[in-house]
N, C-alpha and C. Protein backbone atom coordinates (compact mmCIF):
# COMPACT_ATOMS: atom_id res chain seq x y z
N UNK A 1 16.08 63.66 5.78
CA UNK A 1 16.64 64.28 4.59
C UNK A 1 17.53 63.27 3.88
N UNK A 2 17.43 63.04 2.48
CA UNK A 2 18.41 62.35 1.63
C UNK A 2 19.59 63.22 1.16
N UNK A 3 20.65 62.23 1.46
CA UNK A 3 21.87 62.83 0.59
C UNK A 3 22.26 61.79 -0.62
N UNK A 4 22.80 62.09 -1.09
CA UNK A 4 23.05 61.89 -2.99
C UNK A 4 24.97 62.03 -3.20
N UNK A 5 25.48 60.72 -3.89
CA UNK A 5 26.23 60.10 -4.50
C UNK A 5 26.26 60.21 -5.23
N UNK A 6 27.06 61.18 -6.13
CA UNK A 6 26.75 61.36 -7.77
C UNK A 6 27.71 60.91 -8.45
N UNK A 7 27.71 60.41 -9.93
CA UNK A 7 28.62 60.66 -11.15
C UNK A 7 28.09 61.27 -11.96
N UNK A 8 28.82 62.13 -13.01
CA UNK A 8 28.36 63.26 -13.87
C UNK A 8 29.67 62.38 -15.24
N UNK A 9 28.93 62.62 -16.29
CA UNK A 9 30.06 62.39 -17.11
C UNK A 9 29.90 63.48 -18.52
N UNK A 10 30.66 63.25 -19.28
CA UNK A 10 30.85 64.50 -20.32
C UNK A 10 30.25 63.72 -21.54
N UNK A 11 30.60 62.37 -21.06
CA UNK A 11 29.71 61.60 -23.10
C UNK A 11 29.99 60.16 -22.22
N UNK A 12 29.87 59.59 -22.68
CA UNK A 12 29.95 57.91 -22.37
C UNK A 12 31.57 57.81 -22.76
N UNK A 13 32.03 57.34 -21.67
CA UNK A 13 33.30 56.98 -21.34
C UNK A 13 34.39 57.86 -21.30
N UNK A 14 33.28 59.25 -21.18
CA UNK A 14 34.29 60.52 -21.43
C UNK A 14 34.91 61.03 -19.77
N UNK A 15 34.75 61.85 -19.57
CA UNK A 15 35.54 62.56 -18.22
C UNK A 15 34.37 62.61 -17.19
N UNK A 16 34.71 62.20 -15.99
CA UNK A 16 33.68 61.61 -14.98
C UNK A 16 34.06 62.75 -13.76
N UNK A 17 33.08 63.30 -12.89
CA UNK A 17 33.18 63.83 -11.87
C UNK A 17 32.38 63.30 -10.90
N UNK A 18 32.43 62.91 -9.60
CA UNK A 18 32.19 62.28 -8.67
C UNK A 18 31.80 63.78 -7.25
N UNK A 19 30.20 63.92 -6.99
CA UNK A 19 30.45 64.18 -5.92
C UNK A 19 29.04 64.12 -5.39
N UNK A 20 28.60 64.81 -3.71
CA UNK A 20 27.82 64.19 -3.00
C UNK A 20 27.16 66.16 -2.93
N UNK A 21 25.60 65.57 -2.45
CA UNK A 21 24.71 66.59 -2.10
C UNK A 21 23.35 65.99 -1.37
N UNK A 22 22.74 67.16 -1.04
CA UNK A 22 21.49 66.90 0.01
C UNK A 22 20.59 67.31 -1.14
N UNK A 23 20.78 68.02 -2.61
CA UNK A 23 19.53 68.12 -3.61
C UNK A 23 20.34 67.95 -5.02
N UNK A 24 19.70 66.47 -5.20
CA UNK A 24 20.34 66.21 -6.44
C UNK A 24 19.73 66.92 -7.81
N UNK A 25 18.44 67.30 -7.71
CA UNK A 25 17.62 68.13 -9.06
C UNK A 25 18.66 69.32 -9.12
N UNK A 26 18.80 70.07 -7.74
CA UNK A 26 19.72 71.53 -7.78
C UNK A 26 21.01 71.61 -7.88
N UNK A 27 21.67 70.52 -7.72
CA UNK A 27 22.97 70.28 -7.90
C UNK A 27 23.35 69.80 -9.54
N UNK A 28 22.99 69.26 -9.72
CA UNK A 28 22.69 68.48 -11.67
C UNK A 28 22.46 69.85 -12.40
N UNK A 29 21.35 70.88 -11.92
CA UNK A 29 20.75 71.54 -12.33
C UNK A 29 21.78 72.80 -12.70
N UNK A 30 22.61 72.95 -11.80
CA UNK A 30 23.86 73.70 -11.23
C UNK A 30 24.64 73.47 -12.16
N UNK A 31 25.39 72.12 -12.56
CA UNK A 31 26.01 71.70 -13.07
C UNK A 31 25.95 71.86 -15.00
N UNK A 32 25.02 71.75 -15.41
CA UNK A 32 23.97 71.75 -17.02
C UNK A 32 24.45 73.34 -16.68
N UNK A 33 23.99 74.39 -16.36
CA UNK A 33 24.03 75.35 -16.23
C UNK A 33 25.13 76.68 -16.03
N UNK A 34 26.03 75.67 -15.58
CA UNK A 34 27.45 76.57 -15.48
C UNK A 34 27.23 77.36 -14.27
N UNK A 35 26.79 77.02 -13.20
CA UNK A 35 25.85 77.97 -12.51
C UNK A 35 28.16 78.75 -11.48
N UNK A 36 28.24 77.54 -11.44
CA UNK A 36 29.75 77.77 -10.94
C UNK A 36 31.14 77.51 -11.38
N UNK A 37 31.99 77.85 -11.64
CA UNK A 37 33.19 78.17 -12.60
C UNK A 37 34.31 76.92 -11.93
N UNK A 38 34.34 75.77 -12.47
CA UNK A 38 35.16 75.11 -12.19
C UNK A 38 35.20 73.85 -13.51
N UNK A 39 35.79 72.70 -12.75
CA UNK A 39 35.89 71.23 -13.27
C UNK A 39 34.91 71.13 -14.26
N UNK A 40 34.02 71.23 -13.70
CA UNK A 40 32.49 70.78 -14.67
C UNK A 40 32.45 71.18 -15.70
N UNK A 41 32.38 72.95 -15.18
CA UNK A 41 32.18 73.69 -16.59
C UNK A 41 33.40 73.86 -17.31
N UNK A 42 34.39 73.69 -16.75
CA UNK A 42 35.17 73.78 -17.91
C UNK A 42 35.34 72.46 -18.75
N UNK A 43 34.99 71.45 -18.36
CA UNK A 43 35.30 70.18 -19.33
C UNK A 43 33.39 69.67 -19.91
N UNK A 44 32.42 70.56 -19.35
CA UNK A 44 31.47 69.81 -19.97
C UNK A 44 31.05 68.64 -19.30
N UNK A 45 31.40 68.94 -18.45
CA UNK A 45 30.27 67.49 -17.59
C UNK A 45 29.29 67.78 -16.79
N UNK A 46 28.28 67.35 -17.78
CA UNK A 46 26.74 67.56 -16.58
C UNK A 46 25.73 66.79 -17.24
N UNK A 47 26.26 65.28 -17.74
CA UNK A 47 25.52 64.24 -17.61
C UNK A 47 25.51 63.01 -16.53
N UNK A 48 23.80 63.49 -15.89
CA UNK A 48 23.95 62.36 -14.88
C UNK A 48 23.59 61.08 -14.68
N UNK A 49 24.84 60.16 -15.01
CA UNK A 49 24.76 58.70 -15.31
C UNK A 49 24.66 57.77 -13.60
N UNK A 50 24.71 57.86 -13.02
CA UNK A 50 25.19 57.32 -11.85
C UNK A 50 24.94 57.95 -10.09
N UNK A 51 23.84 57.40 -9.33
CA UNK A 51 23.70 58.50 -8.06
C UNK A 51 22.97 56.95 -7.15
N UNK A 52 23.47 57.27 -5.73
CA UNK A 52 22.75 56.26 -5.01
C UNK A 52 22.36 57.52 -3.41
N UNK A 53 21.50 56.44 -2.91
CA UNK A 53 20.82 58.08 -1.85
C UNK A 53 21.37 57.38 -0.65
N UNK A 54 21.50 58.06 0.22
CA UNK A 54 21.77 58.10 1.44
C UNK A 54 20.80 58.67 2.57
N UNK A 55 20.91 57.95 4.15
CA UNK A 55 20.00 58.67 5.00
C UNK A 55 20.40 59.51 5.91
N UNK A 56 22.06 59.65 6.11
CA UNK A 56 22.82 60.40 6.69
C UNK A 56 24.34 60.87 5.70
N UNK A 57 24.59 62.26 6.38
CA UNK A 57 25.96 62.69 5.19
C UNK A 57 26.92 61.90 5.36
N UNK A 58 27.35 61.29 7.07
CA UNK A 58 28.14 60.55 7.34
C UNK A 58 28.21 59.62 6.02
N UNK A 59 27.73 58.95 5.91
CA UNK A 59 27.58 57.56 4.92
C UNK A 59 27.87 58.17 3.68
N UNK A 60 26.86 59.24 3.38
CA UNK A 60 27.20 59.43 1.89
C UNK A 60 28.99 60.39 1.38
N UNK A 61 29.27 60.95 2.34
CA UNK A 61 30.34 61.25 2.58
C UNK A 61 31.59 60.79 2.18
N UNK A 62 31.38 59.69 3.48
CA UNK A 62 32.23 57.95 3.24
C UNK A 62 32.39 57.72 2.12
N UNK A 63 31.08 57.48 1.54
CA UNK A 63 30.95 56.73 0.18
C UNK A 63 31.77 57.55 -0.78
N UNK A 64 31.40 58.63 -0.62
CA UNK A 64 32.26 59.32 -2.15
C UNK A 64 33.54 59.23 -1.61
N UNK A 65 34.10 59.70 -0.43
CA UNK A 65 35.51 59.35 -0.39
C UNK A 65 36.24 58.38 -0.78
N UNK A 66 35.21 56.78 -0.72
CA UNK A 66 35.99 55.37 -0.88
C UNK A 66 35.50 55.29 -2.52
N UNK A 67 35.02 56.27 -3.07
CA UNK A 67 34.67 56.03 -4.89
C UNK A 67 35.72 56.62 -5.28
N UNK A 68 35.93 57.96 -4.68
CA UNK A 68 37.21 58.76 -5.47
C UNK A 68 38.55 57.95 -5.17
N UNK A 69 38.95 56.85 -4.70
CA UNK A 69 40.18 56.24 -4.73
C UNK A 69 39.94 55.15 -5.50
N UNK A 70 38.81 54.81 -5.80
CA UNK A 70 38.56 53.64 -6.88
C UNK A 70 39.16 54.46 -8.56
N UNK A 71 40.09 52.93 -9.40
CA UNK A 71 40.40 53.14 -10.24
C UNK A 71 38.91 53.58 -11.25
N UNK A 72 39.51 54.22 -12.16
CA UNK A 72 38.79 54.83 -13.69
C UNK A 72 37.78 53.32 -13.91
N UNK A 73 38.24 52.44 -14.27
CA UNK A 73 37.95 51.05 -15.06
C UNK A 73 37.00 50.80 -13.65
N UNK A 74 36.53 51.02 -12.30
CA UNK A 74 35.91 50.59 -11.22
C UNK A 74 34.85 50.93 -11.58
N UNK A 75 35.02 52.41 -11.62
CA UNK A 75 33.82 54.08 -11.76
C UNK A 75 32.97 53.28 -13.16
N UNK A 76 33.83 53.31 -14.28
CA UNK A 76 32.99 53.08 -15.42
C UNK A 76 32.15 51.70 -15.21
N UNK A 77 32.72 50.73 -14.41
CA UNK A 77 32.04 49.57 -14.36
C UNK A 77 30.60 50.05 -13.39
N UNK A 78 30.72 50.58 -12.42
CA UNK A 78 29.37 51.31 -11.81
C UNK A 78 28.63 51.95 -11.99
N UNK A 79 28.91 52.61 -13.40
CA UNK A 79 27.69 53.00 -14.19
C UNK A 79 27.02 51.95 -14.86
N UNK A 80 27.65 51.13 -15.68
CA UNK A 80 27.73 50.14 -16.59
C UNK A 80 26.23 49.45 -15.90
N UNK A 81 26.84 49.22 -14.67
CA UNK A 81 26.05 48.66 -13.97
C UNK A 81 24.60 48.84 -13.70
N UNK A 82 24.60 50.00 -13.86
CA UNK A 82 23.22 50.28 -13.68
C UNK A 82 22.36 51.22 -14.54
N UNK A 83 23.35 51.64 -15.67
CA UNK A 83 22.98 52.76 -16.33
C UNK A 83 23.95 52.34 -17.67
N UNK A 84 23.30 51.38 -18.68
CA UNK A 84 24.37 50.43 -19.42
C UNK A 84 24.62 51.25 -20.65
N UNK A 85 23.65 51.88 -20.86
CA UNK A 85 23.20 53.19 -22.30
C UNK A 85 23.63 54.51 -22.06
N UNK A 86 24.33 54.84 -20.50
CA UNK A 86 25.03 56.01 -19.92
C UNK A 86 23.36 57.61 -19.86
N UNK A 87 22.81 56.50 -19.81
CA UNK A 87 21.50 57.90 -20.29
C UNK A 87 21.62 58.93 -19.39
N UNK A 88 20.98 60.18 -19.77
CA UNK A 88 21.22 61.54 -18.66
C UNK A 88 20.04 60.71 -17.41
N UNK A 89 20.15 61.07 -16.48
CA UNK A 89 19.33 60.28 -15.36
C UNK A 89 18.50 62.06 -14.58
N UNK A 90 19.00 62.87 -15.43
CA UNK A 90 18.55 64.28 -14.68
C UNK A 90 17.10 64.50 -15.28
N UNK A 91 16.56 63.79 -16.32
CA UNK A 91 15.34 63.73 -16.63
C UNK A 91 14.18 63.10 -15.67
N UNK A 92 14.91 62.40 -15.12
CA UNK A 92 13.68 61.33 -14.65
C UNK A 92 13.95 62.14 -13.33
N UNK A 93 15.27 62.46 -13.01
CA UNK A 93 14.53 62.42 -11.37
C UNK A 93 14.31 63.92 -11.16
N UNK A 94 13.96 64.73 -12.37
CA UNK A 94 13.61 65.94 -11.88
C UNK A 94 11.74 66.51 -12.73
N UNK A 95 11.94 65.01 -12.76
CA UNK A 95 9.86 65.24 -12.83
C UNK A 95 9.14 65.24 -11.87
């Protein structure tokens, strides 16, 4: 089973949420949707710029723990990185 490393953002360089799942289509999907009453939906973030997979939760876990203490200017550089146009990424990986 894969687990999933996410960033979600609200617009390019707008408000970023950081978190981890075992189904990234249903979780994104969740998120676009308002499916649950928090962070997301109240600020509008459910563009997904940023996700790396994992083969255990341990790891992916880890990982988001050691992202959420990384500064703002870190996060944005790790999209940058791989996602330079901030595009929604919930298109592609839910074909």
């Amino acid at each position: 089973m894969a687990y999933f490393v996410y960033l979600l953002a609200s617009e390019r360089n707008g408000t970023l949420y950081l978190g981890v799942t075992n189904n990234l289509v249903r979780r994104v999907y969740e998120h676009k949707n308002k499916v649950a009453r928090g962070f997301t939906s109240q600020y509008g973030v459910d563009r997904l710029v940023w996700f790396e997979t994992y083969d255990d939760p341990t790891n992916a876990i880890a990982r988001e723990k050691d992202i959420k203490k990384w500064r703002r200017a870190w996060k944005l550089r790790l999209i940058e990185e791989s996602n330079p146009q901030w595009i929604d990424l919930y298109e592609q990986i839910s074909q």
